[in-house]
C-alpha atoms as a PDB file:
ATOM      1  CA  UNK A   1       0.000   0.000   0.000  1.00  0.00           C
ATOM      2  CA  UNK A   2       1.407   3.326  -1.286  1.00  0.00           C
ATOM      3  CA  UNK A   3       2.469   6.021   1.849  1.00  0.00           C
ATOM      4  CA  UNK A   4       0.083   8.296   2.395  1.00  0.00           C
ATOM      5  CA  UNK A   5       1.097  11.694   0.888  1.00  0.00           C
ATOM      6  CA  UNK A   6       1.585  15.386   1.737  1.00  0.00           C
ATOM      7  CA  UNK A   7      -0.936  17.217  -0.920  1.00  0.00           C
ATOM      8  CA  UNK A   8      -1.132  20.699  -1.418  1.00  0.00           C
ATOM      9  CA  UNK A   9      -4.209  21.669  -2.878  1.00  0.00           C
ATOM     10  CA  UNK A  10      -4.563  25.304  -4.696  1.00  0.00           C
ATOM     11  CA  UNK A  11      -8.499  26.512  -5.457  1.00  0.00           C
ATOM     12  CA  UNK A  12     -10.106  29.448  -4.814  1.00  0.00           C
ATOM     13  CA  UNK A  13     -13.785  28.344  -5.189  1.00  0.00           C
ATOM     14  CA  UNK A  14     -14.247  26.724  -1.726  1.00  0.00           C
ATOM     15  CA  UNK A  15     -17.126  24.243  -2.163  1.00  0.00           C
ATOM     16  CA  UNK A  16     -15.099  23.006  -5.270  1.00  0.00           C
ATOM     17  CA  UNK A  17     -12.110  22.457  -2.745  1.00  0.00           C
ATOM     18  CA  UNK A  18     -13.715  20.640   0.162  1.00  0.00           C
ATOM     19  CA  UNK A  19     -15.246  18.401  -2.742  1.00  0.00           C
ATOM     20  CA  UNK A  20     -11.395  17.466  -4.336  1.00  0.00           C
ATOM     21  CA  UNK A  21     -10.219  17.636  -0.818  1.00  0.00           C
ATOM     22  CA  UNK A  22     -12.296  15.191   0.457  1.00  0.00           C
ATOM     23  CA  UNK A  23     -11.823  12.637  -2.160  1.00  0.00           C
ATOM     24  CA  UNK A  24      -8.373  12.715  -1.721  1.00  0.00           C
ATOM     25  CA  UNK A  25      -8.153  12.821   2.503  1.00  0.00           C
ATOM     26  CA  UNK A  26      -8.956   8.964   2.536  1.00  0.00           C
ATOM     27  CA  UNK A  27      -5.603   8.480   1.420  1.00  0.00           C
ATOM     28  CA  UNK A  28      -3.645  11.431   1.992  1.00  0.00           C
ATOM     29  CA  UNK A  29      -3.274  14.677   3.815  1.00  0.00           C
ATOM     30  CA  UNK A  30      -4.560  17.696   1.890  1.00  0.00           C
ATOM     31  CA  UNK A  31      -3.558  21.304   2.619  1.00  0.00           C
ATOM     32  CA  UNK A  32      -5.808  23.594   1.158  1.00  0.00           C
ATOM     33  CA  UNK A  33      -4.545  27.134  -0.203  1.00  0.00           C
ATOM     34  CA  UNK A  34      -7.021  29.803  -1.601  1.00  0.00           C
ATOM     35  CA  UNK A  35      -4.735  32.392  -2.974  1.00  0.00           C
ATOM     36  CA  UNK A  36      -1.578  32.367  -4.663  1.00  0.00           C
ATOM     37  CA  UNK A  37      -0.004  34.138  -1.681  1.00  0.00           C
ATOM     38  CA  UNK A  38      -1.103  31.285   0.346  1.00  0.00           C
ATOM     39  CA  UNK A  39       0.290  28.303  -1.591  1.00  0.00           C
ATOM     40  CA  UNK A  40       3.415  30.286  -1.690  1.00  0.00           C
ATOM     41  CA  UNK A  41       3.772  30.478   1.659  1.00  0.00           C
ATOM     42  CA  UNK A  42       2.960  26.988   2.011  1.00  0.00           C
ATOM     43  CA  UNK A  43       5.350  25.803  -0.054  1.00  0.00           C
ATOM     44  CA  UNK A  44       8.171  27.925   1.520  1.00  0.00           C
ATOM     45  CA  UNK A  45       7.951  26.677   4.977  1.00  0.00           C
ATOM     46  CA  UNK A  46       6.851  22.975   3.577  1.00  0.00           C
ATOM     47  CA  UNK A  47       7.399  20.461   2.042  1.00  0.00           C
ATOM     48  CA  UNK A  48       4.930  18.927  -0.220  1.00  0.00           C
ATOM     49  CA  UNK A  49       4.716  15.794  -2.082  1.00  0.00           C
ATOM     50  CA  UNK A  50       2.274  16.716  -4.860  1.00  0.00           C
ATOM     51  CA  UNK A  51       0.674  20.172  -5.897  1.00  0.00           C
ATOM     52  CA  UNK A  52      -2.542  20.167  -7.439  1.00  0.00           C
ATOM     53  CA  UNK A  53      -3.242  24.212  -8.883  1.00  0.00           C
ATOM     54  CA  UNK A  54      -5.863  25.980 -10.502  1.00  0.00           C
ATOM     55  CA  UNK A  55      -5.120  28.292 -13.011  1.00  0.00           C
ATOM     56  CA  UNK A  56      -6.782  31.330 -12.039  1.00  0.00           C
ATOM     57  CA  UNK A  57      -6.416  33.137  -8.568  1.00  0.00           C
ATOM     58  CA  UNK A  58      -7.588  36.391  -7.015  1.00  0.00           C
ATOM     59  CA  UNK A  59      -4.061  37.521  -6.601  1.00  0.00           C
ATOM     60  CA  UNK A  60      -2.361  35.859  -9.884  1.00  0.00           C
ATOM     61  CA  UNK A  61      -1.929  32.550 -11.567  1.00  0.00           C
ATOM     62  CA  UNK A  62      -1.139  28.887 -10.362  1.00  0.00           C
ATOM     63  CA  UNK A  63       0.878  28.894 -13.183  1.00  0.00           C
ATOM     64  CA  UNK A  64       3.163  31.728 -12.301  1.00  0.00           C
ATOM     65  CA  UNK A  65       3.867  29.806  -9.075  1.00  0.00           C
ATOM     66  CA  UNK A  66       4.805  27.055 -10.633  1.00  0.00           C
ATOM     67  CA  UNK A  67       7.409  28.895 -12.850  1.00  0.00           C
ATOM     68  CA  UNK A  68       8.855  30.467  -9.603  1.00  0.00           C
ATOM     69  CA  UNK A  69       8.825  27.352  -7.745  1.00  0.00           C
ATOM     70  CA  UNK A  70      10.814  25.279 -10.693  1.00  0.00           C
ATOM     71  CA  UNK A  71      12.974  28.245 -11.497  1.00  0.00           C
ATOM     72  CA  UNK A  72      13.893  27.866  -7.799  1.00  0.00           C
ATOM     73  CA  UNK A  73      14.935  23.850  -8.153  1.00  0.00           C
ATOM     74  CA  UNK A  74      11.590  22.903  -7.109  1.00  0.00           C
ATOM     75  CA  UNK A  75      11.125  19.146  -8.103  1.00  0.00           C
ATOM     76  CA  UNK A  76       7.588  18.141  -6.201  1.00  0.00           C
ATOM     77  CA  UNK A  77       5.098  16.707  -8.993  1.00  0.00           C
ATOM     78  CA  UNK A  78       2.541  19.281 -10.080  1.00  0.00           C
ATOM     79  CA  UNK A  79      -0.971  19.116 -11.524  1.00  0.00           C
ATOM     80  CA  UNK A  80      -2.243  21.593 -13.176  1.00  0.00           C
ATOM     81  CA  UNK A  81      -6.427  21.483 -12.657  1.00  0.00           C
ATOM     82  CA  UNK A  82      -8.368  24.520 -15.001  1.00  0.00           C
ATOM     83  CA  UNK A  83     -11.101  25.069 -17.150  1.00  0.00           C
ATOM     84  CA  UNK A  84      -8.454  25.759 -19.267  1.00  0.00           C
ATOM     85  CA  UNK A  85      -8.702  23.137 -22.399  1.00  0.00           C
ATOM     86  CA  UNK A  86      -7.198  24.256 -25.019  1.00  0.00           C
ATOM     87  CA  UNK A  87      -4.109  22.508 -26.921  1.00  0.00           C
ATOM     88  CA  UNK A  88      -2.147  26.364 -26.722  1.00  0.00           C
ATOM     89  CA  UNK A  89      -2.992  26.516 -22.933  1.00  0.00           C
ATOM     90  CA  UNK A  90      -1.737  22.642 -22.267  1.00  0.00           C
ATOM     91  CA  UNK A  91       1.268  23.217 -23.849  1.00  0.00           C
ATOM     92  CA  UNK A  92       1.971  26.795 -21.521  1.00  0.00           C
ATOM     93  CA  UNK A  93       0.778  24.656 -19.084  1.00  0.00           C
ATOM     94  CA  UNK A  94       3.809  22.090 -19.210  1.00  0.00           C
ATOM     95  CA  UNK A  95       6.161  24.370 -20.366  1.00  0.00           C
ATOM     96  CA  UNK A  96       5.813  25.805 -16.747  1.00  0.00           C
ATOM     97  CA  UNK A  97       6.932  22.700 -15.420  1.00  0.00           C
ATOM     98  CA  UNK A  98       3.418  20.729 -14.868  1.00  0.00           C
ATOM     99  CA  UNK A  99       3.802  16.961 -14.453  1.00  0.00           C
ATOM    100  CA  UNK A 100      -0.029  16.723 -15.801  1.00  0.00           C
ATOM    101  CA  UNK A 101      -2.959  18.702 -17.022  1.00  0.00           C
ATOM    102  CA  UNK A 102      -6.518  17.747 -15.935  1.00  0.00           C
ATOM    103  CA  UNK A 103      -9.383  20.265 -17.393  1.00  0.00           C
ATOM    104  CA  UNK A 104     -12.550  20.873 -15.578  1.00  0.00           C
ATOM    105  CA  UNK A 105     -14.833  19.305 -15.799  1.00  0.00           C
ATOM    106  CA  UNK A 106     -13.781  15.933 -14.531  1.00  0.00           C
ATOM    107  CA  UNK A 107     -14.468  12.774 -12.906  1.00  0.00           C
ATOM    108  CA  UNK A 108     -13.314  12.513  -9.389  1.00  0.00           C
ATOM    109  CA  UNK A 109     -11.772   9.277 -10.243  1.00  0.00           C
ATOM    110  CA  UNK A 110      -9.885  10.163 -12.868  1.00  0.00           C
ATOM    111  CA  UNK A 111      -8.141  12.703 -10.308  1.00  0.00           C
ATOM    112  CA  UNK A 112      -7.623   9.973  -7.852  1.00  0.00           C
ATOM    113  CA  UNK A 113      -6.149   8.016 -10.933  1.00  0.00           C
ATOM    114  CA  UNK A 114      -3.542  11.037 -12.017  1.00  0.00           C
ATOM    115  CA  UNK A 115      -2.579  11.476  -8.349  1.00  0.00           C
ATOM    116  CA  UNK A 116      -1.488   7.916  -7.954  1.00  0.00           C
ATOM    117  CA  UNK A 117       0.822   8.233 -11.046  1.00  0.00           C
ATOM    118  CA  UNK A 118       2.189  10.876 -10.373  1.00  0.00           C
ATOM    119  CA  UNK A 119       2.850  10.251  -6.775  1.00  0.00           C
ATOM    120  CA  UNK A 120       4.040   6.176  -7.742  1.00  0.00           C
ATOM    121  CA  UNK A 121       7.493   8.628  -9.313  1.00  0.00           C
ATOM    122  CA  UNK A 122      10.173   7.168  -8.731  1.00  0.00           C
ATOM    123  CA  UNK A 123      11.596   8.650  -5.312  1.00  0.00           C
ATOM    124  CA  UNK A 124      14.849   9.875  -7.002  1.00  0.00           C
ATOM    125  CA  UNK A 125      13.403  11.984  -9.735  1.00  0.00           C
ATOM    126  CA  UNK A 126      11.644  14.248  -7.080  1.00  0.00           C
ATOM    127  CA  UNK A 127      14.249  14.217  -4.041  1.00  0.00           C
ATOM    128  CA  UNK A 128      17.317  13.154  -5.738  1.00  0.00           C
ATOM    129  CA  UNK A 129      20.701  13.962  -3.555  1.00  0.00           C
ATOM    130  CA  UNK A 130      22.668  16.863  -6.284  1.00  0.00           C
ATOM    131  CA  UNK A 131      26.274  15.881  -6.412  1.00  0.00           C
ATOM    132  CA  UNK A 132      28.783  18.009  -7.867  1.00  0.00           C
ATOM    133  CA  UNK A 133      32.858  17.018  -7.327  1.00  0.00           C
ATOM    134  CA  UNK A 134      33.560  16.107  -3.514  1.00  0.00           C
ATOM    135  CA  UNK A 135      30.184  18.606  -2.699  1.00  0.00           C
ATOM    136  CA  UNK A 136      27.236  16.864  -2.069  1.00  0.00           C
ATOM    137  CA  UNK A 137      23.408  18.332  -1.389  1.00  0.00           C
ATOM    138  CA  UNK A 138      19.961  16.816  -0.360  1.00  0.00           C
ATOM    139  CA  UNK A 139      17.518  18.989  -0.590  1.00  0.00           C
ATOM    140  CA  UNK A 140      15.119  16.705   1.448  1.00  0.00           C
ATOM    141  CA  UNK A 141      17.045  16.397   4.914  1.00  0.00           C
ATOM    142  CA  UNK A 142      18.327  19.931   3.690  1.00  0.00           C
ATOM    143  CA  UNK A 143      22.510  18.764   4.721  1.00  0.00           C
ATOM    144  CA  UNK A 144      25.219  19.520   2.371  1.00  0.00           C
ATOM    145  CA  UNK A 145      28.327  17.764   2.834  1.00  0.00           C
ATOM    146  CA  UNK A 146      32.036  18.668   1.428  1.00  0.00           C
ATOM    147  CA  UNK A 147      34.042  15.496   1.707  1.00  0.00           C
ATOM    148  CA  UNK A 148      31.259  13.555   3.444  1.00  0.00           C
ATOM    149  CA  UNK A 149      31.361  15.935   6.206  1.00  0.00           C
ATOM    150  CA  UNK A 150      28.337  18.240   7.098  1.00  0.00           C
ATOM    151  CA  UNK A 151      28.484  22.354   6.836  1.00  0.00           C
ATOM    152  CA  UNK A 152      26.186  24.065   8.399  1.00  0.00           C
ATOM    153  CA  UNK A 153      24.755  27.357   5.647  1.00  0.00           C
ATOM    154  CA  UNK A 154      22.256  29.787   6.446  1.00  0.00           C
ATOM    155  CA  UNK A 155      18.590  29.121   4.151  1.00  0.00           C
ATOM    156  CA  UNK A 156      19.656  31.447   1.341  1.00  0.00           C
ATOM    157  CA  UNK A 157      22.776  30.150   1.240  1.00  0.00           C
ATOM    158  CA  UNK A 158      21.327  26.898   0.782  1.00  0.00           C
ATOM    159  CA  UNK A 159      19.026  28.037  -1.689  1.00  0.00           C
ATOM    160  CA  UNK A 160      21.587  29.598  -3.689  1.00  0.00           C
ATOM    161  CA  UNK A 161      23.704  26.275  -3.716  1.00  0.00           C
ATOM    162  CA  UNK A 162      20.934  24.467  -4.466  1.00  0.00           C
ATOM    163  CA  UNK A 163      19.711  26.611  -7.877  1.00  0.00           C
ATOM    164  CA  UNK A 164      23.476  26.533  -9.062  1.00  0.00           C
ATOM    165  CA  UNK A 165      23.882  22.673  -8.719  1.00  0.00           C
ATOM    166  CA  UNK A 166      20.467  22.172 -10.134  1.00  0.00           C
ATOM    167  CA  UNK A 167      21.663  23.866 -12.878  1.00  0.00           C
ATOM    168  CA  UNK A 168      25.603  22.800 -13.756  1.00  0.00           C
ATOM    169  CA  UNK A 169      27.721  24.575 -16.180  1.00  0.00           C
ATOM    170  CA  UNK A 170      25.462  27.379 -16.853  1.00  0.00           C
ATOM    171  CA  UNK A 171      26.347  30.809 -16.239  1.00  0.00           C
ATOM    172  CA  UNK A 172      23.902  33.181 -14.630  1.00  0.00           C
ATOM    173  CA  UNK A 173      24.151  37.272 -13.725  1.00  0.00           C
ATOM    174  CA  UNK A 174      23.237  38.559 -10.283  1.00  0.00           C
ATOM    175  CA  UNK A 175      20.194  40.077 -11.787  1.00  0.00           C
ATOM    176  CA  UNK A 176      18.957  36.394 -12.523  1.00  0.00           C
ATOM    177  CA  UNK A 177      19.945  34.915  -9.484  1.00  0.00           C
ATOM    178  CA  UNK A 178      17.814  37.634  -7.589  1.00  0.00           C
ATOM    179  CA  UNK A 179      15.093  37.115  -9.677  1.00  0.00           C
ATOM    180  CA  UNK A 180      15.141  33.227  -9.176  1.00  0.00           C
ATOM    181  CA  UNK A 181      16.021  32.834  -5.536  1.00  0.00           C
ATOM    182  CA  UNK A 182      15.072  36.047  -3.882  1.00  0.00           C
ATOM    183  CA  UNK A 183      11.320  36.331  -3.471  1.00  0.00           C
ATOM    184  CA  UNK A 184       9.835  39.333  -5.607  1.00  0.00           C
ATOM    185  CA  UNK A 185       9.098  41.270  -2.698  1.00  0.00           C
ATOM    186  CA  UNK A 186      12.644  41.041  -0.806  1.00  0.00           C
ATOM    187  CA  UNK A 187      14.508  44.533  -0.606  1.00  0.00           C
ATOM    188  CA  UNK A 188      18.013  43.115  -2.066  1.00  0.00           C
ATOM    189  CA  UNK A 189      20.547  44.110  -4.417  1.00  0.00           C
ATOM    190  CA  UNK A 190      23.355  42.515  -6.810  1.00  0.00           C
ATOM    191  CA  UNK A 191      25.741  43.138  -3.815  1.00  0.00           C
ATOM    192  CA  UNK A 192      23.065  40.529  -1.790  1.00  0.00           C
ATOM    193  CA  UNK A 193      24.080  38.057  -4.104  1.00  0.00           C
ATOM    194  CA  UNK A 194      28.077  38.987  -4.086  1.00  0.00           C
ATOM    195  CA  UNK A 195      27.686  38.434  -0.425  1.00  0.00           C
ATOM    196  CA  UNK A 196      25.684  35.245  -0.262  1.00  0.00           C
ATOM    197  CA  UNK A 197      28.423  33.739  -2.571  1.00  0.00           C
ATOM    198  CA  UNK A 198      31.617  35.178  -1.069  1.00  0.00           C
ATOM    199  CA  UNK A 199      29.791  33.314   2.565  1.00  0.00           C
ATOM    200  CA  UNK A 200      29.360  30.030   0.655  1.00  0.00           C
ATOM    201  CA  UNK A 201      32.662  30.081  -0.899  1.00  0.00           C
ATOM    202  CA  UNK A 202      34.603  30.330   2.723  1.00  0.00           C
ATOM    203  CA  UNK A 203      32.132  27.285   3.934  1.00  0.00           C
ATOM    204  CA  UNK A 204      32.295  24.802   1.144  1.00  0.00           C
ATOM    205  CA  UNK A 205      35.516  25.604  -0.414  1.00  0.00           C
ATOM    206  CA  UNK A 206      39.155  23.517   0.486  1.00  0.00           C
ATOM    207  CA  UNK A 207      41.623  26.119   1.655  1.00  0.00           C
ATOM    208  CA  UNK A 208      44.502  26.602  -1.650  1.00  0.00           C
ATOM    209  CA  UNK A 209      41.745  24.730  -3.282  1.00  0.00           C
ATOM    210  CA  UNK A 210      40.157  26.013  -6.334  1.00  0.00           C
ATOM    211  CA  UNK A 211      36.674  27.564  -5.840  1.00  0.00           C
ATOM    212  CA  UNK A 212      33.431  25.003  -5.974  1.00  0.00           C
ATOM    213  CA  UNK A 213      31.360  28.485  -7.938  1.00  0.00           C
ATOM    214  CA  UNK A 214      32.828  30.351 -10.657  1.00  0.00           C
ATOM    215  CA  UNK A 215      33.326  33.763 -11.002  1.00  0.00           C
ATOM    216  CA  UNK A 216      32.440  34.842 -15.030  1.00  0.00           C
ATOM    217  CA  UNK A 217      33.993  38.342 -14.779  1.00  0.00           C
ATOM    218  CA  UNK A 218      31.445  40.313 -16.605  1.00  0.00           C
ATOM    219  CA  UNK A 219      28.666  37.852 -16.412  1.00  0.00           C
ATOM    220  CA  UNK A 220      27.728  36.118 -12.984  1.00  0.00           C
ATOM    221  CA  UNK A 221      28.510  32.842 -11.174  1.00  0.00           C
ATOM    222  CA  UNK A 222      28.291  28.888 -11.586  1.00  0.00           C
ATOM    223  CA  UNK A 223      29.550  25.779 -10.763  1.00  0.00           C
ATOM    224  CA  UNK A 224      31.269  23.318 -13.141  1.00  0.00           C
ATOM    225  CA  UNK A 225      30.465  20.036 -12.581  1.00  0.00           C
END
């Protein structure tokens, strides 16, 4: 029998919610979120192991969320669920970053049936440990290790680590690293990042060693794998 999983559920019409909600709750736990705001608040201070999302919110779009939460290294399995049916909107709709696409209306069982797939994944594609040369990083117990041995990193330190290894060999500017690990609203700077990085480099790097993240003069950071 499968474990029961951590859902988070994102609908703003609130009869429809309790309805999807409690189809699902015989198996799993559902958190329900009726904003954008909400699931993104959620999602910061959880962790999830599916997200179902509308499409349209009061204060934005599920899809938007998604974006942020992939461009972030988010790996959870998403569904997007939206009166939404067209091919053009589908497409959008994965190139987000959407595991699967049901349009309302629907059966109830055929939700229960795109929730199991999804959450009968493979463990490793959703909470796979990054490793990059002698630095490893699980994002699920949240430990990075240099040599096998722990270092402790403040959260947007982590975060920061984690984006770069996520994505290896690719070079990106302050301005996107801001933009993809700094939430929107945050009061920070390119100098926030020039910080964050100088911090990391004196925790995970070997003294006389050869820095783990790269500095592209001109450009921005990364980390060669």
């Amino acid at each position: 029998m499968a474990t029961m999983a951590k859902i988070l559920l994102l609908e703003d019409d609130g009869d429809f919610s309790e309805i999807v909600s409690a189809c699902l709750r015989g198996s799993h736990t559902v958190e329900q979120a009726f904003t954008v705001q909400d699931a993104r608040d959620r999602i910061s201070f959880s962790d999830f192991d599916l997200l179902i999302l509308d499409w349209n919110l009061p204060d934005g779009q599920g899809l938007d969320l998604l974006k942020d939460f992939r461009a972030n290294g988010g790996v959870t399995p998403a569904l997007m669920m939206t009166a939404k049916s067209d091919i053009n909107d589908k497409v959008q709709g994965f190139a987000a970053g959407s595991d699967d696409y049901l349009a309302k209306p629907f059966h109830l069982q055929e939700l229960i049936a795109r929730v199991g797939a999804l959450l009968r994944r493979p463990p490793q594609l959703t909470e796979e440990v990054l490793r990059i040369r002698n630095l490893t990083l699980d994002p699920k117990s949240r430990v990075v290790q240099v040599d096998n041995e722990e270092v402790k990193i403040l959260p947007k330190e982590f975060a920061l680590l984690e984006f770069l290894m996520r994505h290896p060999n690719q070079v990106f500017s302050t301005e996107q690293i801001l933009d993809r690990v700094w939430p929107s609203t945050a009061e920070v700077s390119p100098d926030t990042v020039t910080t964050t990085v100088k911090r990391l480099r004196k925790k995970v790097d070997k003294p006389g060693a050869v820095s783990l993240i790269d500095t592209v003069f001109g450009v921005g950071y990364k980390i060669t794998s």
